[in-house]
C-alpha atoms as a PDB file:
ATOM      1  CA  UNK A   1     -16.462  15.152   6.448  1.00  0.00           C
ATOM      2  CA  UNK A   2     -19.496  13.420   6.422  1.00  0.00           C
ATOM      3  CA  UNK A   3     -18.573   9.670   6.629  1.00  0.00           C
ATOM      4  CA  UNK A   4     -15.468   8.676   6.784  1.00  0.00           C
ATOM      5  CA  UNK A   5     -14.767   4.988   8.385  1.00  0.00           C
ATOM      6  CA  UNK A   6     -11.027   4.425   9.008  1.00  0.00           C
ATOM      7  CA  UNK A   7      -9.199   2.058   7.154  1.00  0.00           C
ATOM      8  CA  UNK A   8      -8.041  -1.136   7.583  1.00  0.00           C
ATOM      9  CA  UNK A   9      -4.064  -2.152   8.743  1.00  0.00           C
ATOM     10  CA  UNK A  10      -2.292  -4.000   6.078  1.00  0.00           C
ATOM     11  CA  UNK A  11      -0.853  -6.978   7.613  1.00  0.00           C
ATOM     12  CA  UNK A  12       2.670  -6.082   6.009  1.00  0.00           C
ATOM     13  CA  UNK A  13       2.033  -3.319   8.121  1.00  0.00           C
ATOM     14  CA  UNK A  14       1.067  -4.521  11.389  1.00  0.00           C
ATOM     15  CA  UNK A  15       3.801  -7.495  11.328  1.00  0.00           C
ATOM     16  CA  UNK A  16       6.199  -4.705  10.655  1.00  0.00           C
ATOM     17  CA  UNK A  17       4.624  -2.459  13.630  1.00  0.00           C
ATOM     18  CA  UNK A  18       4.467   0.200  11.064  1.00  0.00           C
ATOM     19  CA  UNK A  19       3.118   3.286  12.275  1.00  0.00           C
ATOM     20  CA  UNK A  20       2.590   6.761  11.361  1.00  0.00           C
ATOM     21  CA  UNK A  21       0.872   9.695   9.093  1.00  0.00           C
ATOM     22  CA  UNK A  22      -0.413   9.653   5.627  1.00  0.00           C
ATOM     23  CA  UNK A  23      -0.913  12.923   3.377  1.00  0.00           C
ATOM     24  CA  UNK A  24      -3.308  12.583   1.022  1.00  0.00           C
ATOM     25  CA  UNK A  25      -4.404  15.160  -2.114  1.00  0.00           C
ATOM     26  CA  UNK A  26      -8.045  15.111  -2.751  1.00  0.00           C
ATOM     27  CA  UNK A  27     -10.906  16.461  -4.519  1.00  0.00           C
ATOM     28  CA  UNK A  28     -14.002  16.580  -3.198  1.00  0.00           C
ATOM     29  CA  UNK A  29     -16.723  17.164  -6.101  1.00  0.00           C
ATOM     30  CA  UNK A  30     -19.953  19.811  -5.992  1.00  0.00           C
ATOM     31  CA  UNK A  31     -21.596  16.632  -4.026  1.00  0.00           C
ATOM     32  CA  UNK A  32     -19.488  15.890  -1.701  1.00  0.00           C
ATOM     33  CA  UNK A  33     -17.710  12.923  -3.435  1.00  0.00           C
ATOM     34  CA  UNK A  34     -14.060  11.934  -3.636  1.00  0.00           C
ATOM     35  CA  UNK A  35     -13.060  12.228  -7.313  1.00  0.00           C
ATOM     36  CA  UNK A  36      -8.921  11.991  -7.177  1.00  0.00           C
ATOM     37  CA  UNK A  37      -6.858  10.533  -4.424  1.00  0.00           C
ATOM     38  CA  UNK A  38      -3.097  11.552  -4.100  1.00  0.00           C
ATOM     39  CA  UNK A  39      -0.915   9.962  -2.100  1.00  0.00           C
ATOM     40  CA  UNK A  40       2.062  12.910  -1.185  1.00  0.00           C
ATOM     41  CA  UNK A  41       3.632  11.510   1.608  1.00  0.00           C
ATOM     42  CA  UNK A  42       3.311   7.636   2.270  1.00  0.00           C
ATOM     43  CA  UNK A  43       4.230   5.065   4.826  1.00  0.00           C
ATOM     44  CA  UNK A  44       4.525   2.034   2.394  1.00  0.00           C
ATOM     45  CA  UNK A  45       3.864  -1.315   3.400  1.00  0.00           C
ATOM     46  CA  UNK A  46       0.309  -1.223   1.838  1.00  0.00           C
ATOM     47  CA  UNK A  47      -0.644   1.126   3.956  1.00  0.00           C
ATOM     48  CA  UNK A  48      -0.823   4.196   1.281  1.00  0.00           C
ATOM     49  CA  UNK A  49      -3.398   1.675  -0.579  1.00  0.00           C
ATOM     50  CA  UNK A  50      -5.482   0.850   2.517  1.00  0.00           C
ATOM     51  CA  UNK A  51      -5.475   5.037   3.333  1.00  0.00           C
ATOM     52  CA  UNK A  52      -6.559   5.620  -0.314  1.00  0.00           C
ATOM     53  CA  UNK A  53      -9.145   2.705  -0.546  1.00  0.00           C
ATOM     54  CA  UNK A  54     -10.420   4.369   2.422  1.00  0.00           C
ATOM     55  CA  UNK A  55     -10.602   7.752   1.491  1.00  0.00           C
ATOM     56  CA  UNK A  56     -12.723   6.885  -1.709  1.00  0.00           C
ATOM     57  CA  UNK A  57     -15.444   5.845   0.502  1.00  0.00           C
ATOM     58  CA  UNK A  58     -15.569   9.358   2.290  1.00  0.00           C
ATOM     59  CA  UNK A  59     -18.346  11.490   2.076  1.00  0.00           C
ATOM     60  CA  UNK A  60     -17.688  15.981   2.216  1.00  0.00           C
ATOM     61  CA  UNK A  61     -20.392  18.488   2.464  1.00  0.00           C
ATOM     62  CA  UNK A  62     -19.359  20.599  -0.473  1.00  0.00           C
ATOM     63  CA  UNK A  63     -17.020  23.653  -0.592  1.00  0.00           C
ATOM     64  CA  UNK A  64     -19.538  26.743  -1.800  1.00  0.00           C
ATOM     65  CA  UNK A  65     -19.166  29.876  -4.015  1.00  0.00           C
ATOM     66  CA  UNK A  66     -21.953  32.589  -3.863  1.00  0.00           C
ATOM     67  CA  UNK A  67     -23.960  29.982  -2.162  1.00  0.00           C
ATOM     68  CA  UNK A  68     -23.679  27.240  -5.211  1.00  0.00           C
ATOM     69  CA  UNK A  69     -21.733  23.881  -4.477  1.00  0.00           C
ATOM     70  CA  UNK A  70     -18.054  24.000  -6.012  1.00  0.00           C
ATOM     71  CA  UNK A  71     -15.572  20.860  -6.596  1.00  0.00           C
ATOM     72  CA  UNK A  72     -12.446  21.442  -4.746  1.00  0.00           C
ATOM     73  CA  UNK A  73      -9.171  20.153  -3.663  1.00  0.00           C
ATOM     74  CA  UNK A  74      -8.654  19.434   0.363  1.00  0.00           C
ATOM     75  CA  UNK A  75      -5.135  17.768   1.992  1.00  0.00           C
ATOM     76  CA  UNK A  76      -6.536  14.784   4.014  1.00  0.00           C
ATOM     77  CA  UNK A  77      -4.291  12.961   6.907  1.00  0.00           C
ATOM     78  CA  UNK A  78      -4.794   9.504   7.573  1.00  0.00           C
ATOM     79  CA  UNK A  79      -3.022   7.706  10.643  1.00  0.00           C
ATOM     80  CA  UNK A  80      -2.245   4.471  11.521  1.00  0.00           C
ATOM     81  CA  UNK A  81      -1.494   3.789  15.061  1.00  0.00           C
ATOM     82  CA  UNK A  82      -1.106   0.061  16.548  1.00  0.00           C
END
């Protein structure tokens, strides 16, 4: 990752004191772009939207193949700890 800034607490979330992990499903494209966001294991409480809104802000360097930038698909955690 390039740039990645973390995302903000829902305030469902933080009146709740919800905490914990977020697995996300993403492709990265051939520059360094996030193209698809999958949420595959979610906390709820508008968290899962904060952690995507997030994550479609985040800048890769590329994956490569024989040296020529390739699109592919990365797991991405995202906590939330009060």
């Amino acid at each position: 990752m390039v740039y990645g800034p973390d995302p903000e607490y829902s305030d469902q979330a933080r009146k709740a004191n919800v905490e914990g992990t977020i697995l996300l499903k993403v492709t990265v494209t051939e520059n360094g772009d996030v193209a698809n966001v999958q949420v595959t294991k979610g906390l709820g409480s508008g968290l899962d939207e904060k952690a995507v809104e997030a994550v479609r802000t985040w800048k890769f360097k590329s994956g490569t193949k024989d040296g020529t930038p390739v699109s592919s698909e990365i797991n991405v955690e995202v906590s939330f700890h009060l």
